[in-house]
PDB file of N, CA and C in Angstrom:
ATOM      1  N   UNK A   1     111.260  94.439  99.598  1.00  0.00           N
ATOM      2  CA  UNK A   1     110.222  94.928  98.716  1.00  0.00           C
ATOM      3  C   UNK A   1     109.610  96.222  99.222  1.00  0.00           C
ATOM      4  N   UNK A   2     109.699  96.933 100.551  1.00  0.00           N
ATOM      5  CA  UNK A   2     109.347  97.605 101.289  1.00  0.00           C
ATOM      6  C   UNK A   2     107.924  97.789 101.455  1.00  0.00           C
ATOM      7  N   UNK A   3     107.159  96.589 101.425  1.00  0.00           N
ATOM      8  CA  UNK A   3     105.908  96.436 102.181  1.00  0.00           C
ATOM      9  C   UNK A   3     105.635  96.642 103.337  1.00  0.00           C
ATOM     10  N   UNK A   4     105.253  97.939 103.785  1.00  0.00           N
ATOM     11  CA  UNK A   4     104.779  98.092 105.075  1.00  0.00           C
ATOM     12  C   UNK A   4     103.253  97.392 106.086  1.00  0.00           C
ATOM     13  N   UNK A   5     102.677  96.886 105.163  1.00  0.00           N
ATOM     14  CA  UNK A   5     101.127  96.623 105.404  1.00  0.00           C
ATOM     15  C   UNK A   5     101.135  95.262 104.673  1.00  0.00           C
ATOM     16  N   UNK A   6     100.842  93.703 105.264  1.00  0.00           N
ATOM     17  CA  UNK A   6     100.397  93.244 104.931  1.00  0.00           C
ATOM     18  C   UNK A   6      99.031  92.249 105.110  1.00  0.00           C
ATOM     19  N   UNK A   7      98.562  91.805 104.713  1.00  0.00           N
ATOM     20  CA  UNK A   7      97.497  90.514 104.931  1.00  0.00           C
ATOM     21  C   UNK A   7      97.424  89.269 104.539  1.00  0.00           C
ATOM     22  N   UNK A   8      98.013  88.223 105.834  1.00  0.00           N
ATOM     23  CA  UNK A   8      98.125  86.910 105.159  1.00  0.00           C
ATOM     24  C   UNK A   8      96.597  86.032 105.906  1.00  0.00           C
ATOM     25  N   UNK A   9      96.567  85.672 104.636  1.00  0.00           N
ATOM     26  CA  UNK A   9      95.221  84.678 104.493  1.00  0.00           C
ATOM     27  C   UNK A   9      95.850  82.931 104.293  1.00  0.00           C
ATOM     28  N   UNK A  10      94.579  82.262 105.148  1.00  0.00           N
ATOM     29  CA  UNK A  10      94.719  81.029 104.680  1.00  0.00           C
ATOM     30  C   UNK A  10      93.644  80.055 104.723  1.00  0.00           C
ATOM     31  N   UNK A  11      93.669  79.188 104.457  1.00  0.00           N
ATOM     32  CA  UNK A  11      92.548  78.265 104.184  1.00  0.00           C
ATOM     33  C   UNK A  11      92.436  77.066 105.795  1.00  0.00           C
ATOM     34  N   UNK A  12      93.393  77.348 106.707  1.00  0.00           N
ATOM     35  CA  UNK A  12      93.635  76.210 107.817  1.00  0.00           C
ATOM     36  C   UNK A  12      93.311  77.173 108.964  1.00  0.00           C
ATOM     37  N   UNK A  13      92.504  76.724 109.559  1.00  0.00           N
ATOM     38  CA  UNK A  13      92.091  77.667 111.182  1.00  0.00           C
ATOM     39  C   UNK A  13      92.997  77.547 112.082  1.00  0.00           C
ATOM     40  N   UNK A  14      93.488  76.128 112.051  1.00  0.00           N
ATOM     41  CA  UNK A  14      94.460  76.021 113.486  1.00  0.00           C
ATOM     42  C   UNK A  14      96.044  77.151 113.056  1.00  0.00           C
ATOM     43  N   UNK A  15      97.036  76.923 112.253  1.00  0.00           N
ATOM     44  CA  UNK A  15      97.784  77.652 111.939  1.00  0.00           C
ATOM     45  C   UNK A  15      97.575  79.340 112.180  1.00  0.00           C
ATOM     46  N   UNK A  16      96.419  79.607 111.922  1.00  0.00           N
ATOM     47  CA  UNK A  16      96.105  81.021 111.931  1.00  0.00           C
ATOM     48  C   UNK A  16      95.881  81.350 113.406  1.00  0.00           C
ATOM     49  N   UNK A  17      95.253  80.227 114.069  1.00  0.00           N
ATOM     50  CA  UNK A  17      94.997  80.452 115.680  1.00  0.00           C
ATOM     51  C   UNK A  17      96.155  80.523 116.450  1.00  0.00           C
ATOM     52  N   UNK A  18      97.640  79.463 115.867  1.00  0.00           N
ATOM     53  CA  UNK A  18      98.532  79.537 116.597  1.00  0.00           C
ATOM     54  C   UNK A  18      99.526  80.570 115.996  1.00  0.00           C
ATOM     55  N   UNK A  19      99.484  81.227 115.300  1.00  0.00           N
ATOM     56  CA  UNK A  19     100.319  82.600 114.766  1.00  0.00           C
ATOM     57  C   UNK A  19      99.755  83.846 115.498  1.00  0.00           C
ATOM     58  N   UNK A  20      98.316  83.819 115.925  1.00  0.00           N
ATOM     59  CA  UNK A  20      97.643  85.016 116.892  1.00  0.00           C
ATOM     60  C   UNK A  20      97.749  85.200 117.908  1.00  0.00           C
ATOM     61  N   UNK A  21      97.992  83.983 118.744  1.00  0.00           N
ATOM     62  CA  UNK A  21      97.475  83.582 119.737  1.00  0.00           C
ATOM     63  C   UNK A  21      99.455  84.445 120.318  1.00  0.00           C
ATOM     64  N   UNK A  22      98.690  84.974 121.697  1.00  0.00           N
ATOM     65  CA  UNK A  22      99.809  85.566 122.409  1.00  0.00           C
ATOM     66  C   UNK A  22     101.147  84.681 123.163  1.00  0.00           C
ATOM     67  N   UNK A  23     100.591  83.320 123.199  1.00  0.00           N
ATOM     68  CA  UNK A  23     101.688  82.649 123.928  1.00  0.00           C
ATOM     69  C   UNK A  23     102.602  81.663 122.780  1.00  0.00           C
ATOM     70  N   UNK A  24     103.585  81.082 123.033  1.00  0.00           N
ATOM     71  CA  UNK A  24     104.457  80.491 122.510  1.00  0.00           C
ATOM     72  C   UNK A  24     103.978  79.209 121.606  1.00  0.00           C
ATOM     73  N   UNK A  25     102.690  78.866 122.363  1.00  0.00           N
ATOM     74  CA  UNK A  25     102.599  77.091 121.637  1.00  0.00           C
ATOM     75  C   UNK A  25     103.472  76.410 121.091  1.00  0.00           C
ATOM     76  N   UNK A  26     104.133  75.786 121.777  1.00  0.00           N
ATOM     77  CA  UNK A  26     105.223  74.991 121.226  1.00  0.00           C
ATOM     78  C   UNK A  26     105.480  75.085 119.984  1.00  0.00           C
ATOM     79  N   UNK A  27     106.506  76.556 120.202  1.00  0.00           N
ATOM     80  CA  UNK A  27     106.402  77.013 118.795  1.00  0.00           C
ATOM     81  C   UNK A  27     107.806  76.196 118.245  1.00  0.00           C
ATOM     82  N   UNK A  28     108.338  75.070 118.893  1.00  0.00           N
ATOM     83  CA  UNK A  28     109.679  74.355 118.235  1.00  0.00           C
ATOM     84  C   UNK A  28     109.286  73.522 117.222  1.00  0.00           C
ATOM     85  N   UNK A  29     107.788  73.040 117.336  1.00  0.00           N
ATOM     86  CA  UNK A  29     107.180  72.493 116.950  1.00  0.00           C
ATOM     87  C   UNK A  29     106.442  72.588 115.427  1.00  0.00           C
ATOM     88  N   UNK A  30     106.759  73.519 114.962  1.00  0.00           N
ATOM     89  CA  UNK A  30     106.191  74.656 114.680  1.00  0.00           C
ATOM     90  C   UNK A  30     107.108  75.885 113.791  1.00  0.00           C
ATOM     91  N   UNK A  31     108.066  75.291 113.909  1.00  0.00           N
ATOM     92  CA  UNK A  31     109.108  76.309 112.675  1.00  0.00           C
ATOM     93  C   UNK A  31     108.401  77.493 111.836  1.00  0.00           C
ATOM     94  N   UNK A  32     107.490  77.095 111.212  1.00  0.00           N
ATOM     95  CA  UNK A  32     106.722  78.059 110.124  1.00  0.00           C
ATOM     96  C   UNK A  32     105.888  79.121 110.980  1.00  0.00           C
ATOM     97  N   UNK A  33     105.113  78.739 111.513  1.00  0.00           N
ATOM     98  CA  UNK A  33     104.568  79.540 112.857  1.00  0.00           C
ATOM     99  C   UNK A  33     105.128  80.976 113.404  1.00  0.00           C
ATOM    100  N   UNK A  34     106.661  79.837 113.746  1.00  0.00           N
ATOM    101  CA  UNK A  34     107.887  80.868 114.539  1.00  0.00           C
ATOM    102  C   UNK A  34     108.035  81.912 113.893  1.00  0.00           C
ATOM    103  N   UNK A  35     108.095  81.181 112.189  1.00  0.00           N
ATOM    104  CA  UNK A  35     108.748  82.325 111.779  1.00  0.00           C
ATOM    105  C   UNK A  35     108.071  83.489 110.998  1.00  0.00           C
ATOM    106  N   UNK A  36     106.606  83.071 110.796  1.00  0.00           N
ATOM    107  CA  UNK A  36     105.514  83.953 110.959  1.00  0.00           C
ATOM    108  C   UNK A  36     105.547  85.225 111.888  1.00  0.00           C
ATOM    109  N   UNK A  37     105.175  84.905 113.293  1.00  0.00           N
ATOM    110  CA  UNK A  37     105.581  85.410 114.209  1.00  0.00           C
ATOM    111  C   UNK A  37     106.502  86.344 114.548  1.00  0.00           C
ATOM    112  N   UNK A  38     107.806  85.893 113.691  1.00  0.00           N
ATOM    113  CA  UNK A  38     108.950  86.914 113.890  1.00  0.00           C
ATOM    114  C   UNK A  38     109.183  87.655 112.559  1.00  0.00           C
ATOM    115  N   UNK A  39     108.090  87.308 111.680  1.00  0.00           N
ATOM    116  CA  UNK A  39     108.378  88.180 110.222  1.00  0.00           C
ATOM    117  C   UNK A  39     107.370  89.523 110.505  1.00  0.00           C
ATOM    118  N   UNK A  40     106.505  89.225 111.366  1.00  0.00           N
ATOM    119  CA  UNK A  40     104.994  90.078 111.282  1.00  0.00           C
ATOM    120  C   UNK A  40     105.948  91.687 111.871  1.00  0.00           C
ATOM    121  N   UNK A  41     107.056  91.538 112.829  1.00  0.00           N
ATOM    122  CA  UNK A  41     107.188  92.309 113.596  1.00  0.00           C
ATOM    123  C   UNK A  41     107.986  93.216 112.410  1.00  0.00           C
ATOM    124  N   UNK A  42     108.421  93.191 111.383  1.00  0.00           N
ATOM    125  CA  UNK A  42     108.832  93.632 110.353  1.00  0.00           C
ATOM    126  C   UNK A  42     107.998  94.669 109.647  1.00  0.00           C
ATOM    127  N   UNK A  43     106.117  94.693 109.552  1.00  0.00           N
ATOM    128  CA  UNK A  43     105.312  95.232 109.073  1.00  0.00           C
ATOM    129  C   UNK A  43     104.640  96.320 110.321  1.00  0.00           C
ATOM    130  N   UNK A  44     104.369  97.242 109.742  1.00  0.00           N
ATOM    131  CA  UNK A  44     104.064  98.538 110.373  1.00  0.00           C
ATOM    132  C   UNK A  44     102.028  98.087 110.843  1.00  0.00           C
ATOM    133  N   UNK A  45     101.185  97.332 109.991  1.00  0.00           N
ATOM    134  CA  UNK A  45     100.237  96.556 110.177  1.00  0.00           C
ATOM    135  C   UNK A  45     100.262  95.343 109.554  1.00  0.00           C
ATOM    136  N   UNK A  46      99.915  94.377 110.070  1.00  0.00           N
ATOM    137  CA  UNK A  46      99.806  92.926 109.409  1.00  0.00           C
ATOM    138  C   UNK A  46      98.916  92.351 110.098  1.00  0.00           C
ATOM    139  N   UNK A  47      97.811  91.870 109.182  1.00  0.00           N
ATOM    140  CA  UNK A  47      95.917  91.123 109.262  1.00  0.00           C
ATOM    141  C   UNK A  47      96.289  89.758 108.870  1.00  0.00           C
ATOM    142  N   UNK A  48      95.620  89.326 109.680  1.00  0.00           N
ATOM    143  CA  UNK A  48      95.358  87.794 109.606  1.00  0.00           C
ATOM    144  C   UNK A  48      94.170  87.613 109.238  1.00  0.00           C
ATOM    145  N   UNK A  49      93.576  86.642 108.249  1.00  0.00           N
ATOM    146  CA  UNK A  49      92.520  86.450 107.728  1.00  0.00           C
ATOM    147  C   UNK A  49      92.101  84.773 107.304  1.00  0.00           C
ATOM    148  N   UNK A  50      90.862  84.209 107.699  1.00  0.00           N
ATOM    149  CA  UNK A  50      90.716  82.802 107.015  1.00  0.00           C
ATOM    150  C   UNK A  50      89.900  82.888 105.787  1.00  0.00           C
ATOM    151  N   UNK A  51      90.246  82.039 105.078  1.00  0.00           N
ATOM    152  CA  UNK A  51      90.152  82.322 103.920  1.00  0.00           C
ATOM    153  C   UNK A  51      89.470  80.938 103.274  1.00  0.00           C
ATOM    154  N   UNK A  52      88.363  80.656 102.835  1.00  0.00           N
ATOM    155  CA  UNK A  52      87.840  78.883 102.408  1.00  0.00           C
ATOM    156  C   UNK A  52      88.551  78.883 101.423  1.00  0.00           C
ATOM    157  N   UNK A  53      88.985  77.476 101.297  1.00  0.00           N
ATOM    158  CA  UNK A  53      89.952  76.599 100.280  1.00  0.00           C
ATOM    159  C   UNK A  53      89.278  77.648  98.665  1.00  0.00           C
ATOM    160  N   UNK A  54      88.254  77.512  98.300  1.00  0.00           N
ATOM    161  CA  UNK A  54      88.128  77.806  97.221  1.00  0.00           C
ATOM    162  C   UNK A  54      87.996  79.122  96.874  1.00  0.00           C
ATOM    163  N   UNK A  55      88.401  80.295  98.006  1.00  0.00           N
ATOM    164  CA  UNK A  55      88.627  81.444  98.023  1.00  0.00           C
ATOM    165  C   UNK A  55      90.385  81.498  97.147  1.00  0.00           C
ATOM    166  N   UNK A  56      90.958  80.439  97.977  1.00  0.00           N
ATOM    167  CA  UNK A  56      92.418  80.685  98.137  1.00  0.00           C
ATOM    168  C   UNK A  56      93.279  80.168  96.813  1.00  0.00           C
ATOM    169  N   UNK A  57      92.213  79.664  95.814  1.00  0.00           N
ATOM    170  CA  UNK A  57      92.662  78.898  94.622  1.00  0.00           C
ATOM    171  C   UNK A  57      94.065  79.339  93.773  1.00  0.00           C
ATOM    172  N   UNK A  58      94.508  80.901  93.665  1.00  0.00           N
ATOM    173  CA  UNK A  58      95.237  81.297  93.296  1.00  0.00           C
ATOM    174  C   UNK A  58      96.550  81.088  93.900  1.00  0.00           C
ATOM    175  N   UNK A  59      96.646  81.410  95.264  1.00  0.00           N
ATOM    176  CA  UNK A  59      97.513  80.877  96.564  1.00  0.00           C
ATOM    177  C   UNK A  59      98.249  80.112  96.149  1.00  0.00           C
ATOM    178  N   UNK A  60      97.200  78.513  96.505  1.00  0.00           N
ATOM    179  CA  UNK A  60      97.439  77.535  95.789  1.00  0.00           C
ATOM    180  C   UNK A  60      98.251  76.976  94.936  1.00  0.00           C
ATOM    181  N   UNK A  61      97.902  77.788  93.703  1.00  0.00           N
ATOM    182  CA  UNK A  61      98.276  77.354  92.442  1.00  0.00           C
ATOM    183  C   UNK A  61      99.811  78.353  92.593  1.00  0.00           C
ATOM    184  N   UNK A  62     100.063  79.072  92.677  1.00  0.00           N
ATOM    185  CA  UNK A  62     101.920  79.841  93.439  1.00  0.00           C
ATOM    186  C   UNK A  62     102.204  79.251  93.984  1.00  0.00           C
ATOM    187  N   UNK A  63     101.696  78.309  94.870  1.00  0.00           N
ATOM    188  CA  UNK A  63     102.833  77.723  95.518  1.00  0.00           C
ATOM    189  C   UNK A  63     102.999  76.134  94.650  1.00  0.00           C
ATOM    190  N   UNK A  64     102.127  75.542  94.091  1.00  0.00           N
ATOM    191  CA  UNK A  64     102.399  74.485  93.184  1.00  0.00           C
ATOM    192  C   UNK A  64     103.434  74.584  92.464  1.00  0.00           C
ATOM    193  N   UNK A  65     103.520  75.815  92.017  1.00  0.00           N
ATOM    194  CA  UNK A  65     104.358  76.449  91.296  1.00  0.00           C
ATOM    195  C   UNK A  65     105.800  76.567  91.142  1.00  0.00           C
ATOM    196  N   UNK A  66     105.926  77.427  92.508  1.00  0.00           N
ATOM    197  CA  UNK A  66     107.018  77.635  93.270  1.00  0.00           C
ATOM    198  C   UNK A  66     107.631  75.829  93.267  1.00  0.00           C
ATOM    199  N   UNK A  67     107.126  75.351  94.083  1.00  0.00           N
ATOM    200  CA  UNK A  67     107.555  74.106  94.857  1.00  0.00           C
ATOM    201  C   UNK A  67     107.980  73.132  93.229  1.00  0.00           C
ATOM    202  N   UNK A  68     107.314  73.227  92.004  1.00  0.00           N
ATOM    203  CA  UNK A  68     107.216  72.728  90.981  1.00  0.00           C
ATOM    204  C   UNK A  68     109.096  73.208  90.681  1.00  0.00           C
ATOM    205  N   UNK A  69     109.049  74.275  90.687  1.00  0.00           N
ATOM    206  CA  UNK A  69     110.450  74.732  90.047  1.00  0.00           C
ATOM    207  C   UNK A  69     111.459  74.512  90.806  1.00  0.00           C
ATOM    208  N   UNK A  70     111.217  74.954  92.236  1.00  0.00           N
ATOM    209  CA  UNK A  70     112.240  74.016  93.327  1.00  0.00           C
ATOM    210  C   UNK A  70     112.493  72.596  92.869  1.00  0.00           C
ATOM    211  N   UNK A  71     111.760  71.705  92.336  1.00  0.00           N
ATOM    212  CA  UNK A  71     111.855  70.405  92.087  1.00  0.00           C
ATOM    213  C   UNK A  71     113.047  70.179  91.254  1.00  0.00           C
ATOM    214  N   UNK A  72     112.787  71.409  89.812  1.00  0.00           N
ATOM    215  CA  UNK A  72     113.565  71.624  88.704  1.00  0.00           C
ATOM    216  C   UNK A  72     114.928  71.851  88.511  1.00  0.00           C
ATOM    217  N   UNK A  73     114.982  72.376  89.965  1.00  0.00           N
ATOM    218  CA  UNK A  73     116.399  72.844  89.921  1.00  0.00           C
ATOM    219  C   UNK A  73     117.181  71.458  90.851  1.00  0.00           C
ATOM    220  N   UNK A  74     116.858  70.627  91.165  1.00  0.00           N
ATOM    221  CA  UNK A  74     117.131  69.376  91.927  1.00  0.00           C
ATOM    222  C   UNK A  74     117.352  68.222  90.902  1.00  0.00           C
TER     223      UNK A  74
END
């Protein structure tokens, strides 16, 4: 898409703490994390942000979405 700059927000503190945080945290543990981690290095800046559940309502509702049509095709 050639997004150079992004900002991912979320509604969960711990996830966001262990995607910042400089050491590994059992990141096997942790797949999504990992691969956070190794997507960020892709963006020229990328912000991390928390975000309250009822900030994130739109989020949300894309990924209901998403995951809804994944279902569809099963």
């Amino acid at each position: 898409m050639g997004f150079m700059q992004v900002i991912l927000a979320s509604d969960s503190k711990m996830p966001m703490k262990n995607i910042t945080s400089p050491g590994e945290d059992n990141l096997e543990k942790r797949p999504v994390t990992s691969d956070v981690k190794a997507s960020v290095r892709n963006f020229s800046n990328c912000r991390f942000e928390y975000t309250m559940r009822q900030g994130n309502s739109l989020a949300h509702a894309l990924v209901e979405e998403a995951i809804r049509r994944l279902e569809d095709c099963f």
